[in-house]
C-alpha atoms as a PDB file:
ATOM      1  CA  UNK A   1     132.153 154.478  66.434  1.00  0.00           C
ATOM      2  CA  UNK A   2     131.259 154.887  62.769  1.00  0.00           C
ATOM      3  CA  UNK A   3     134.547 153.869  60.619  1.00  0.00           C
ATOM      4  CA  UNK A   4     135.764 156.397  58.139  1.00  0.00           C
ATOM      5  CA  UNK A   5     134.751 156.298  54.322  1.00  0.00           C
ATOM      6  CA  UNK A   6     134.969 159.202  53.002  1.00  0.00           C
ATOM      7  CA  UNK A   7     137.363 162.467  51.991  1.00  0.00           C
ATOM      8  CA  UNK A   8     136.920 165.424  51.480  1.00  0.00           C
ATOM      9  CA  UNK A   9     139.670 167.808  48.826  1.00  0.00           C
ATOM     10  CA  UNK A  10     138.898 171.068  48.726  1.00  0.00           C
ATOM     11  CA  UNK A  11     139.985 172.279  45.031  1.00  0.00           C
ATOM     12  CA  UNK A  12     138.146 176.354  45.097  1.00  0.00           C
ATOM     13  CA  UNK A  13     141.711 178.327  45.680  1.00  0.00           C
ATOM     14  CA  UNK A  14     142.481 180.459  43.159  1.00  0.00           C
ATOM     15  CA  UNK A  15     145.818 179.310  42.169  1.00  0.00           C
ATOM     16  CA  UNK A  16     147.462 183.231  42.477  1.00  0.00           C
ATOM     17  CA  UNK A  17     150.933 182.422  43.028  1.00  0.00           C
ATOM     18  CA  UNK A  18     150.835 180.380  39.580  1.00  0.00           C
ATOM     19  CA  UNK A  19     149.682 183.094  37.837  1.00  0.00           C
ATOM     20  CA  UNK A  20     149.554 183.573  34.572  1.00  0.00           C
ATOM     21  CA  UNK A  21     148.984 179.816  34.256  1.00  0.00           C
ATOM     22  CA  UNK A  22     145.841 179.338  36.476  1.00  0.00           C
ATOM     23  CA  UNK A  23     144.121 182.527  35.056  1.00  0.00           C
ATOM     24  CA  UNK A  24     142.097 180.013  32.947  1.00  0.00           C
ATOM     25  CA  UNK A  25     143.862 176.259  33.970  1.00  0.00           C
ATOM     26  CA  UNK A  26     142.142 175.078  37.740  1.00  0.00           C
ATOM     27  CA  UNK A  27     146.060 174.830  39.686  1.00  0.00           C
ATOM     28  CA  UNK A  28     144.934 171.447  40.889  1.00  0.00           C
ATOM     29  CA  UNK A  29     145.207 170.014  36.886  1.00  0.00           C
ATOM     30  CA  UNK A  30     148.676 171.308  36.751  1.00  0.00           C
ATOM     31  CA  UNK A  31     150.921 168.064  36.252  1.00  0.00           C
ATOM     32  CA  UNK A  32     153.489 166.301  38.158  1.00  0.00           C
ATOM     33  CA  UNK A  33     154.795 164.117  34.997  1.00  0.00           C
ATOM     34  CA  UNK A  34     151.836 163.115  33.182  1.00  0.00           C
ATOM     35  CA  UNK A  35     149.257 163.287  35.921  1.00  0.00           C
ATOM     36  CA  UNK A  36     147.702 166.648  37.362  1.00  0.00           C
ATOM     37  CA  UNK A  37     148.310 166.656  41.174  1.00  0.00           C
ATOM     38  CA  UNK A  38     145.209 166.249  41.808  1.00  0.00           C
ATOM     39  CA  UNK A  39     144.851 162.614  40.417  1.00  0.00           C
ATOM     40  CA  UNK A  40     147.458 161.808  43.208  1.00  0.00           C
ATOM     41  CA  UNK A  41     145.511 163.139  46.354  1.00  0.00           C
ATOM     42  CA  UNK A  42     142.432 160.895  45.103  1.00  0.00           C
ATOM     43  CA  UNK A  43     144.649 158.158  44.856  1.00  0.00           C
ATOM     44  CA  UNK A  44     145.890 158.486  48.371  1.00  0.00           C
ATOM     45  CA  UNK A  45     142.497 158.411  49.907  1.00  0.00           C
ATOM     46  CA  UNK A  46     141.262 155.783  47.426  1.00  0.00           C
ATOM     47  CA  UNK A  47     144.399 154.017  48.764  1.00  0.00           C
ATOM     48  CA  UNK A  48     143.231 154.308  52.302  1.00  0.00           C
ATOM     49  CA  UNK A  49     139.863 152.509  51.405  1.00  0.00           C
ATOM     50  CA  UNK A  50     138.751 155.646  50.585  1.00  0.00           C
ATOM     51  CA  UNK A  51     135.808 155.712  48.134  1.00  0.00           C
ATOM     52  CA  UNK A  52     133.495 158.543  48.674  1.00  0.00           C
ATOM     53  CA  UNK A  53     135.197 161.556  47.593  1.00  0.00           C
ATOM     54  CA  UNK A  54     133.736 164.801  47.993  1.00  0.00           C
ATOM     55  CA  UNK A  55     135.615 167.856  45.957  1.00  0.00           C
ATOM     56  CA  UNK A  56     134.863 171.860  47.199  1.00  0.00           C
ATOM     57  CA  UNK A  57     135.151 173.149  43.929  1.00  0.00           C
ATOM     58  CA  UNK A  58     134.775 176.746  42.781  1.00  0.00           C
ATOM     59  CA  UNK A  59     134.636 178.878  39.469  1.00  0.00           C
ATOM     60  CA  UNK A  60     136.293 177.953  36.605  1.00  0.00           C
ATOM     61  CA  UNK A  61     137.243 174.434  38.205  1.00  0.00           C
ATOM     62  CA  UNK A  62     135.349 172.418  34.880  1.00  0.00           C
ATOM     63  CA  UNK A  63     138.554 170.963  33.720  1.00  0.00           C
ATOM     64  CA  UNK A  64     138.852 169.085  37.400  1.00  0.00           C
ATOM     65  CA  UNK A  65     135.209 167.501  36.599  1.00  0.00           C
ATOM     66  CA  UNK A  66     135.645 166.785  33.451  1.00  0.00           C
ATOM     67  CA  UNK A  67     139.156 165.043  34.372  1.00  0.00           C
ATOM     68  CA  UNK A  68     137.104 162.258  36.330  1.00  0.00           C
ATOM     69  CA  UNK A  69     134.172 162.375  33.875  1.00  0.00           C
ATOM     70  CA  UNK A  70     134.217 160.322  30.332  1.00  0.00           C
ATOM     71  CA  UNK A  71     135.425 161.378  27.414  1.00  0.00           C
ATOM     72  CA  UNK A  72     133.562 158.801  24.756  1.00  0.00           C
ATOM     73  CA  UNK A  73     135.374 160.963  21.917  1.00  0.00           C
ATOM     74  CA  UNK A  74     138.824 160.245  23.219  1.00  0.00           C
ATOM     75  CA  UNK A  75     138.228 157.074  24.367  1.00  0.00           C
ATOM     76  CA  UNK A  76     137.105 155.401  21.117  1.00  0.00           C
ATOM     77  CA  UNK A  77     139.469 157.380  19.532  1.00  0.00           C
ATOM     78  CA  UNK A  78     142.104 155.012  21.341  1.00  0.00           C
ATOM     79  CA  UNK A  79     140.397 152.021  21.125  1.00  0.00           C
ATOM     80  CA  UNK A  80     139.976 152.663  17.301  1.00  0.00           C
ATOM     81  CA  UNK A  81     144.077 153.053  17.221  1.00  0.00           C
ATOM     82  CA  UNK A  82     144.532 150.006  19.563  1.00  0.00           C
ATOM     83  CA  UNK A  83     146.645 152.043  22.332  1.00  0.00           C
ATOM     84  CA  UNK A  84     145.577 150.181  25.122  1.00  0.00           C
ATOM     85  CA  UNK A  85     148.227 152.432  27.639  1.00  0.00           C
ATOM     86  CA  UNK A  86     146.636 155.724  26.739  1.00  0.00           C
ATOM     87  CA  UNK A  87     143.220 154.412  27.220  1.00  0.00           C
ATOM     88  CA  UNK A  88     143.756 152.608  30.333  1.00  0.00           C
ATOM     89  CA  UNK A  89     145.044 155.975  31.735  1.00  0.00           C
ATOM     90  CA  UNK A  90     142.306 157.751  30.520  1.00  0.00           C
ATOM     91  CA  UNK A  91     139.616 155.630  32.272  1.00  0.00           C
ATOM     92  CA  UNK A  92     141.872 155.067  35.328  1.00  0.00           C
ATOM     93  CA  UNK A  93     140.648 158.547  36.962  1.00  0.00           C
ATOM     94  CA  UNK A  94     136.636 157.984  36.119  1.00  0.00           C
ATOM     95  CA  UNK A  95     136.874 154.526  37.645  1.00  0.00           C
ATOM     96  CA  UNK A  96     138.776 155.736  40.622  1.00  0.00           C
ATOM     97  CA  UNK A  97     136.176 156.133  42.915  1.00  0.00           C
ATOM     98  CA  UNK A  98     132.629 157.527  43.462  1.00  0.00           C
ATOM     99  CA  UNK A  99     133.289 161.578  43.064  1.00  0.00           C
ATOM    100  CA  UNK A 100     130.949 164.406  44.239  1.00  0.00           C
ATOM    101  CA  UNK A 101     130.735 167.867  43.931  1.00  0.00           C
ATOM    102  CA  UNK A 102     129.583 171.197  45.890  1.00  0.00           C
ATOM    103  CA  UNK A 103     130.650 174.527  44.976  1.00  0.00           C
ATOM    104  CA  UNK A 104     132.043 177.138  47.638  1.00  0.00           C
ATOM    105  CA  UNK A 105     130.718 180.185  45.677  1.00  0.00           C
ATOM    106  CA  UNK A 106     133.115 182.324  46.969  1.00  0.00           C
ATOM    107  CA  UNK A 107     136.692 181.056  48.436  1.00  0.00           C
ATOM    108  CA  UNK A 108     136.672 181.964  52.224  1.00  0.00           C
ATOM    109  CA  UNK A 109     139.053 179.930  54.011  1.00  0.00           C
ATOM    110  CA  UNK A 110     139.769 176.230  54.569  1.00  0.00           C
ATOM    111  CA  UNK A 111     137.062 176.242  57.375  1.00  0.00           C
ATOM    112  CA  UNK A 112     134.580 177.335  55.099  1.00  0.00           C
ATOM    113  CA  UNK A 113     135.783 174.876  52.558  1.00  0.00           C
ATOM    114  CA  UNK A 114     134.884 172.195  54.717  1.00  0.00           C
ATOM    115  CA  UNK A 115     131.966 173.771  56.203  1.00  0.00           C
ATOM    116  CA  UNK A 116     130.244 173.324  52.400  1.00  0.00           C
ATOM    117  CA  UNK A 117     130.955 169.594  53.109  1.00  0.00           C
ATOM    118  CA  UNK A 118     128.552 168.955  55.960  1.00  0.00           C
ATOM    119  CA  UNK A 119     125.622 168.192  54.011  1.00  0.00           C
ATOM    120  CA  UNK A 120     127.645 165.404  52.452  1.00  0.00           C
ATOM    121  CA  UNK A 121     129.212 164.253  55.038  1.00  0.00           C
ATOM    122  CA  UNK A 122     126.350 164.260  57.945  1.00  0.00           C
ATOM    123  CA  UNK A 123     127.505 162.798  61.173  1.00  0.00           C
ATOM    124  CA  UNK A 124     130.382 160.323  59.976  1.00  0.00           C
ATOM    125  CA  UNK A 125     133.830 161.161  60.688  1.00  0.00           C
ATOM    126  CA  UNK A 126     135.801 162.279  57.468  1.00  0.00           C
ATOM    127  CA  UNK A 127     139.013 162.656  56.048  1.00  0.00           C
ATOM    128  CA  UNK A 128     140.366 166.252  54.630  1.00  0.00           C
ATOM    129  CA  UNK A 129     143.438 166.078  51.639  1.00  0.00           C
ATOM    130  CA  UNK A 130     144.807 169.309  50.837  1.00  0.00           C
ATOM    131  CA  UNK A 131     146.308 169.361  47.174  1.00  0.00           C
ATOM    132  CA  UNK A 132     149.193 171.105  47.944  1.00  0.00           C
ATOM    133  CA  UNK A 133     150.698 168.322  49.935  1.00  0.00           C
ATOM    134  CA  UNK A 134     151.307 165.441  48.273  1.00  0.00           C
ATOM    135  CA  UNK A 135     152.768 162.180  49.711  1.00  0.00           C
ATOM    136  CA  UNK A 136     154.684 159.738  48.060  1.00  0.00           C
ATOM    137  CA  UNK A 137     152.672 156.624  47.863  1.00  0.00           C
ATOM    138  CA  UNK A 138     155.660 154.612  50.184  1.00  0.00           C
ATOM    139  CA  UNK A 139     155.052 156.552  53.071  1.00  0.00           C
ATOM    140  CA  UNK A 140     151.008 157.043  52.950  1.00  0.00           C
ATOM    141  CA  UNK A 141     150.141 158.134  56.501  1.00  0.00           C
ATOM    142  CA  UNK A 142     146.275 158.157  56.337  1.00  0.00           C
ATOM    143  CA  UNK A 143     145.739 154.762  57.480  1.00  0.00           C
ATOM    144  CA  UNK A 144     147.347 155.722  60.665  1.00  0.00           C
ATOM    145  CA  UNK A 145     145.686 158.498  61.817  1.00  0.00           C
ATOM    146  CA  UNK A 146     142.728 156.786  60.626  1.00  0.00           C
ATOM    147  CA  UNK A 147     143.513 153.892  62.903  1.00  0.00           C
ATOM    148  CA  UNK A 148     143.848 156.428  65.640  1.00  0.00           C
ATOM    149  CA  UNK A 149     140.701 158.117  65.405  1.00  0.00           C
ATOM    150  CA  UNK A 150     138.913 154.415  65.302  1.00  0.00           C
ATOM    151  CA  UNK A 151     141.197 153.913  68.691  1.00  0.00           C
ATOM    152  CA  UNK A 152     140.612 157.269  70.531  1.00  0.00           C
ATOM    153  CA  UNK A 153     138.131 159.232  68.613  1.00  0.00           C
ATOM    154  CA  UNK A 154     138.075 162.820  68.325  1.00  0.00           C
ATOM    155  CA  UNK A 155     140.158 164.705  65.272  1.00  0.00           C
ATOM    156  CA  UNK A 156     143.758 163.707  64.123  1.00  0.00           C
ATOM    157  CA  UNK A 157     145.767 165.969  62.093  1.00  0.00           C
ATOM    158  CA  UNK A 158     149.625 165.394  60.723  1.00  0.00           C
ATOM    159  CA  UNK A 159     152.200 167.264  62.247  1.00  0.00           C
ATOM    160  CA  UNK A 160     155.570 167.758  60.717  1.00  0.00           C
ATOM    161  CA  UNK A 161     158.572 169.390  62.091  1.00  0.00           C
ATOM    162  CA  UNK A 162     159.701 172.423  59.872  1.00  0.00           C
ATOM    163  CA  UNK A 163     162.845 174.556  60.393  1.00  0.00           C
ATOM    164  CA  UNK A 164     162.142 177.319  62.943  1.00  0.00           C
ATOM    165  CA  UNK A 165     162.244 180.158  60.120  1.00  0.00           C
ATOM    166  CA  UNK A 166     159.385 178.622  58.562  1.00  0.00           C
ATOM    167  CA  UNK A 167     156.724 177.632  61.235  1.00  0.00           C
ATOM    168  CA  UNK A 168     155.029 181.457  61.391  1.00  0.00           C
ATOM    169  CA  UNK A 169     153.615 179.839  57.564  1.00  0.00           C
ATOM    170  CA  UNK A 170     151.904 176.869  59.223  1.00  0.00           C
ATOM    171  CA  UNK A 171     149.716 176.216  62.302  1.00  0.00           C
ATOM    172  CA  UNK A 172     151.706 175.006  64.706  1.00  0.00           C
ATOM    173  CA  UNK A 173     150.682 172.794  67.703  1.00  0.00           C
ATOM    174  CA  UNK A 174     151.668 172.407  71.254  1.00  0.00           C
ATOM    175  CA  UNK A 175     151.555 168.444  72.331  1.00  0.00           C
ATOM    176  CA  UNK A 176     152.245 166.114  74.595  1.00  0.00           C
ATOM    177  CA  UNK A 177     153.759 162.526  74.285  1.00  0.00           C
ATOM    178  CA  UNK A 178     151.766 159.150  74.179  1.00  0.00           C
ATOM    179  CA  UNK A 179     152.881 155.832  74.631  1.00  0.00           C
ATOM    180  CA  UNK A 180     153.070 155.790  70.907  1.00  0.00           C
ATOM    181  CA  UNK A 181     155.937 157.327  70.042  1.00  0.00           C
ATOM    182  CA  UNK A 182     154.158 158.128  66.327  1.00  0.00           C
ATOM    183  CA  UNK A 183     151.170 159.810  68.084  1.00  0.00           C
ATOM    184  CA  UNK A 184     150.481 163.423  70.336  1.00  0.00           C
ATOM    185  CA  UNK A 185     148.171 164.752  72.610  1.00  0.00           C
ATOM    186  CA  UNK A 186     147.544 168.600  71.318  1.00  0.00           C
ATOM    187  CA  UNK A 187     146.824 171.165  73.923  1.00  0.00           C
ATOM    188  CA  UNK A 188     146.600 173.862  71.256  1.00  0.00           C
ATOM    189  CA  UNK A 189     146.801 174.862  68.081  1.00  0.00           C
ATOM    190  CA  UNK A 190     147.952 178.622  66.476  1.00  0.00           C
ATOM    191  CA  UNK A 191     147.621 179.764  63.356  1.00  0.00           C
ATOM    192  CA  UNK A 192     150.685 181.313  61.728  1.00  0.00           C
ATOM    193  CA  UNK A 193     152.131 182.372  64.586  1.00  0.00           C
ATOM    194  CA  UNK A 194     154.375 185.617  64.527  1.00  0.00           C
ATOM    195  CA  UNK A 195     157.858 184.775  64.458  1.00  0.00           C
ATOM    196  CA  UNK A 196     159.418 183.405  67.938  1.00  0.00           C
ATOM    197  CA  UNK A 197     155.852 182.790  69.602  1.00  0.00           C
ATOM    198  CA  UNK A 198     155.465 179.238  68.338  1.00  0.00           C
ATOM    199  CA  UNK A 199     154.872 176.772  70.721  1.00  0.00           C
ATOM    200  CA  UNK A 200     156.801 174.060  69.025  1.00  0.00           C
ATOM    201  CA  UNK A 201     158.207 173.525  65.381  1.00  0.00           C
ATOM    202  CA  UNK A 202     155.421 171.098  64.635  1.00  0.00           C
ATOM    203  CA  UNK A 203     153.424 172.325  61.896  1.00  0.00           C
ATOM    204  CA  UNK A 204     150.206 171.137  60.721  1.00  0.00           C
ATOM    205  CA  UNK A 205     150.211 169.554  57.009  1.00  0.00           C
ATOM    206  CA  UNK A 206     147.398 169.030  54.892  1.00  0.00           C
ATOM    207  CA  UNK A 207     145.986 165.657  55.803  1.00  0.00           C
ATOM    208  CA  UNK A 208     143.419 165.221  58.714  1.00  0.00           C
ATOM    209  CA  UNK A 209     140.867 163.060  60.507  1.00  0.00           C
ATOM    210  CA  UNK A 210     137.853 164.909  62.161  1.00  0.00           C
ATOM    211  CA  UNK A 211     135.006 164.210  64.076  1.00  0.00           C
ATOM    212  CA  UNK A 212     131.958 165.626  62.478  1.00  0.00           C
ATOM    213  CA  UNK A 213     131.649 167.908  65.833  1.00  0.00           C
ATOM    214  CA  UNK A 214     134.308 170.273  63.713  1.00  0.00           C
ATOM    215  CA  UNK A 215     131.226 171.496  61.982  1.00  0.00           C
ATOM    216  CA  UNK A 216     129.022 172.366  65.194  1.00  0.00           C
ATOM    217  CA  UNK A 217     132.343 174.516  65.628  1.00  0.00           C
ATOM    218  CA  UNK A 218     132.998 175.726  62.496  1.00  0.00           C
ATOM    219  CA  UNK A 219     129.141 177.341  62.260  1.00  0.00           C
ATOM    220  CA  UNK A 220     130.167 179.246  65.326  1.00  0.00           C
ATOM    221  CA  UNK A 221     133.768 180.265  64.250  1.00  0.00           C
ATOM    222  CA  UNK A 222     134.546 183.653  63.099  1.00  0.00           C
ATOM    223  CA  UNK A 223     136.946 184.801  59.980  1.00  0.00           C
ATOM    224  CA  UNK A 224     140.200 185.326  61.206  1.00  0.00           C
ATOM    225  CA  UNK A 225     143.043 186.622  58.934  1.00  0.00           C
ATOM    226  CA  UNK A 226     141.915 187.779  55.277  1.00  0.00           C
ATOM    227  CA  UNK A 227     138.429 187.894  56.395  1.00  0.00           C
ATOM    228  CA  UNK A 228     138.867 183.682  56.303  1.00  0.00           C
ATOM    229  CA  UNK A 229     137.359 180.689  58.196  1.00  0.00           C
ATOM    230  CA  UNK A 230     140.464 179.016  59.412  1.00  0.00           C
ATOM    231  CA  UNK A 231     139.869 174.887  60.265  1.00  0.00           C
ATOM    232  CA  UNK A 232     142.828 175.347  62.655  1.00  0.00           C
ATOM    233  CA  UNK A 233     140.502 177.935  64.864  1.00  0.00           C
ATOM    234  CA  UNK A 234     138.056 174.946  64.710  1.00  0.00           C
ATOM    235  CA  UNK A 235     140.472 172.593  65.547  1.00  0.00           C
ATOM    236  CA  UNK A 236     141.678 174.913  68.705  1.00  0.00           C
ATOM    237  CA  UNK A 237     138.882 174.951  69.947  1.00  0.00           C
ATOM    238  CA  UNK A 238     138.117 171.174  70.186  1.00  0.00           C
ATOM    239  CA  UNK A 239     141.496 171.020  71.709  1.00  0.00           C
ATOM    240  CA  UNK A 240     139.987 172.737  75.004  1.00  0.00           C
ATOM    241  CA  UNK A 241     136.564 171.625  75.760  1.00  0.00           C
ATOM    242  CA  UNK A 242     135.204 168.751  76.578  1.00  0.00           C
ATOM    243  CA  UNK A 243     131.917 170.283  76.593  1.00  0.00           C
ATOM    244  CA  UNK A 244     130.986 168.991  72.520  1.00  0.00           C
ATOM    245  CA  UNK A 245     130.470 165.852  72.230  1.00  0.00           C
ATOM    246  CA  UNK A 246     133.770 164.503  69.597  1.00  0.00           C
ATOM    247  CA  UNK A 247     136.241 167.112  71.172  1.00  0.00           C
ATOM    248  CA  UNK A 248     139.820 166.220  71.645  1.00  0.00           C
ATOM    249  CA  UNK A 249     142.603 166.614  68.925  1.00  0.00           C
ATOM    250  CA  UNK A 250     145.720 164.140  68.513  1.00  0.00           C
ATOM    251  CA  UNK A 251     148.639 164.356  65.923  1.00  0.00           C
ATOM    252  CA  UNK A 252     150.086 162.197  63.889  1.00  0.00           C
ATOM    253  CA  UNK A 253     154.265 162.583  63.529  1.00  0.00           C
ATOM    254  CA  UNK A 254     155.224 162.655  59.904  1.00  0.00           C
ATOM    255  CA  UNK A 255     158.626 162.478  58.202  1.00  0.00           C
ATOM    256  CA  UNK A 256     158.561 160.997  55.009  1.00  0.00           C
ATOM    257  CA  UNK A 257     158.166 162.397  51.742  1.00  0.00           C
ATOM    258  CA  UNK A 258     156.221 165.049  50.744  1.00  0.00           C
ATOM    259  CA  UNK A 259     156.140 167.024  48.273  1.00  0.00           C
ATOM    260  CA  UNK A 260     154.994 170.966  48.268  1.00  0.00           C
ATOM    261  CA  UNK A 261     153.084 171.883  45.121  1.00  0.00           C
ATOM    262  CA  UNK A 262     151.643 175.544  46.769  1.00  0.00           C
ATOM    263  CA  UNK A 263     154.036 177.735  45.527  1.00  0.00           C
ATOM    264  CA  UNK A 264     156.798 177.660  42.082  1.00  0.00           C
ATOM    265  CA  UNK A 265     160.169 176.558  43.404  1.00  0.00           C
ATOM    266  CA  UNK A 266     158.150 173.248  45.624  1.00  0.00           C
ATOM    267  CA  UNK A 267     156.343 172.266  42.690  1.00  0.00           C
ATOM    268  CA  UNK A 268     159.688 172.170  40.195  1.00  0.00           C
ATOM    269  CA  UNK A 269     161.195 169.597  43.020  1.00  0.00           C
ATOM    270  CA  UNK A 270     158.294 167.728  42.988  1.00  0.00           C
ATOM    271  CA  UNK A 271     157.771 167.085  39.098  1.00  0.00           C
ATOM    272  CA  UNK A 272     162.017 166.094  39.424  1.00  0.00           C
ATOM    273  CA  UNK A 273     162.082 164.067  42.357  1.00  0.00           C
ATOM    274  CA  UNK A 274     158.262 162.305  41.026  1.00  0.00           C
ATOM    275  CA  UNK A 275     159.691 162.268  37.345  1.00  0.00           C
ATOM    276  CA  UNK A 276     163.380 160.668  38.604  1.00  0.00           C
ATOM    277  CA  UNK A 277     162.144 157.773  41.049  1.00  0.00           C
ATOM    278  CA  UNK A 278     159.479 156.588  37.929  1.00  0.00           C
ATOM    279  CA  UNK A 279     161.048 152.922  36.156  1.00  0.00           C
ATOM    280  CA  UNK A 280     160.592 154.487  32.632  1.00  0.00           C
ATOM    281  CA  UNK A 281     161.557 157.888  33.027  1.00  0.00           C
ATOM    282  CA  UNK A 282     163.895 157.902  35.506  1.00  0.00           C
ATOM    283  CA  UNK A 283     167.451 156.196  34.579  1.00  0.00           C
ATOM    284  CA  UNK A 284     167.649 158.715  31.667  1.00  0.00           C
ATOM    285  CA  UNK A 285     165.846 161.753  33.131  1.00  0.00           C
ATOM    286  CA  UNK A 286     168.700 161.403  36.110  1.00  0.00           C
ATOM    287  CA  UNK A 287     171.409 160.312  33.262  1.00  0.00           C
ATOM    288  CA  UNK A 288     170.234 163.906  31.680  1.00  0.00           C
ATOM    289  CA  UNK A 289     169.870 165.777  34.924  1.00  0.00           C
ATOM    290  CA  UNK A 290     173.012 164.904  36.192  1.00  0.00           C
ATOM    291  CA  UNK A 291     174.672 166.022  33.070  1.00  0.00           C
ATOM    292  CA  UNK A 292     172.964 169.216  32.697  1.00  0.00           C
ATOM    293  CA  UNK A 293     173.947 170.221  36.396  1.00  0.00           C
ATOM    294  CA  UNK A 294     177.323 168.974  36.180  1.00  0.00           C
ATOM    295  CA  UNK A 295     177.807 171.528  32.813  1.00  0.00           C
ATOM    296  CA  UNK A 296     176.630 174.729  34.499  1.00  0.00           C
ATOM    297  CA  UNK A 297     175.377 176.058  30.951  1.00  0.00           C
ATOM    298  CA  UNK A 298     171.752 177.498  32.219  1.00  0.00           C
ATOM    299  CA  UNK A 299     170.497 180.230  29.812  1.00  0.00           C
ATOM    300  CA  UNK A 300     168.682 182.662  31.082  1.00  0.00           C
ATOM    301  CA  UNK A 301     164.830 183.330  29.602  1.00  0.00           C
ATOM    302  CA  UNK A 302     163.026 186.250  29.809  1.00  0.00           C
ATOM    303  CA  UNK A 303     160.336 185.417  32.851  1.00  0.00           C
END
């Protein structure tokens, strides 16, 4: 079984619900502290030995090349002044790992997204990060369901339980137990589910393992909501045949941090809770936080 090397981050949304911002900024270079959030999902899969990185970008995503391109201007510029820090951070993202590109000309789903990565990818298994999820570097999970795809084959995605008012926003997954307590068999897999039809309150986050069979499937999978190529109608269907070669889908239970950057509210949580755990930031930021909760004086700007 060929091991897994390389990931695949899909970066051509359009950023809509961080509008104005991302009318001209890609929503991926948006930072958490001093880093966009993209720089972290690299790092995770970089983290899990990692090295080939594929990224689906789209129109107007420049700013996420150049971010893990070189920047000779800038980085003489700091070598001239002698700031070491600033130029060690500004190499850190070129030297991360060995980053390619393909364009999804137009943004059709997370199927689709993935679909663009088959030339790169050929017939070695994969991993897919979603920018939008973030995980806090203590509880990376991708070395597990790695480890379980080397163990059982097939696709592994990461399942975490959500309140019940929230699952109709996920795809949500019907399983079965394993003698690992960390680790389900899934018998299906719906997509946004209408309210009260879920089959559990497992919902699919954005990390997963698949077997390059997804892509046999995905050619033959239809747009679904929006007119989109949904990976969890792939995914389904690998959950209930055994006719392709690869099929079989197993989750990977997931509750440590994780932060949501997809819409406004998630992503101010995540910049605090990032910005408050850091060593040099965070005694005073949470010195400073504390204070301005405990005083209740919020003004109120204009939106």
């Amino acid at each position: 079984m060929s091991a897994v090397t390389k990931a695949v981050i899909p970066v051509a949304g359009l950023g809509t619900r961080f509008l104005p911002v991302t009318k001209a900024t890609p929503k991926e270079m948006l930072p958490i502290v001093d880093k966009p959030a993209i720089q972290y999902v690299v790092e995770e899969a970089v983290a899990a030995g990692l090295n080939d990185v594929l990224l689906v970008t789209g129109r107007a995503k420049r700013a996420v090349e150049d971010h893990f391109d070189e920047n000779s201007e800038l980085e003489n510029a700091l070598a001239q002044k002698g700031n070491q820090q600033m130029l060690d951070a500004v190499r850190g993202p070129v030297e991360l790992a060995n980053i390619h590109y393909v364009r999804q000309g137009v943004p059709r789903g997370l199927g689709h997204a993935v679909a663009c990565a088959k030339q790169h990818v050929g017939d070695e298994p994969f991993a897919v990060l979603l920018g939008d999820d973030l995980i806090d570097d203590r509880d990376y999970v991708l070395p597990k369901m790695i480890s379980v795809r080397e163990k059982h084959g097939g696709s592994v995605v990461l399942l975490m339980p959500v309140p019940e008012s929230e699952v109709h926003l996920y795809g949500c997954a019907a399983v079965r137990p394993t003698d690992d307590p960390q680790v389900v068999e899934i018998d299906d897999l719906i997509e946004k589910p209408a309210k009260g039809t879920a089959p559990s309150n497992l919902a699919v986050i954005g990390r997963y393992v698949l077997d390059p069979s997804v892509f046999q499937v995905l050619d033959a999978t239809a747009p679904g909501q929006g007119g989109e190529v949904q990976l969890t109608d792939a995914l389904r269907v690998l959950t209930k045949t055994d006719a392709i070669k690869g099929g079989g889908v197993r989750g990977v239970l997931f509750d440590g941090r994780r932060y949501d950057t997809g819409d406004k509210l998630s992503y101010l949580k995540a910049v605090v809770r990032l910005a408050a755990g850091r060593s040099d930031l965070g005694p005073e930021f949470r010195e400073w936080l504390k204070s301005f909760t405990d005083s209740q004086e919020f003004s109120s700007p204009k939106n």
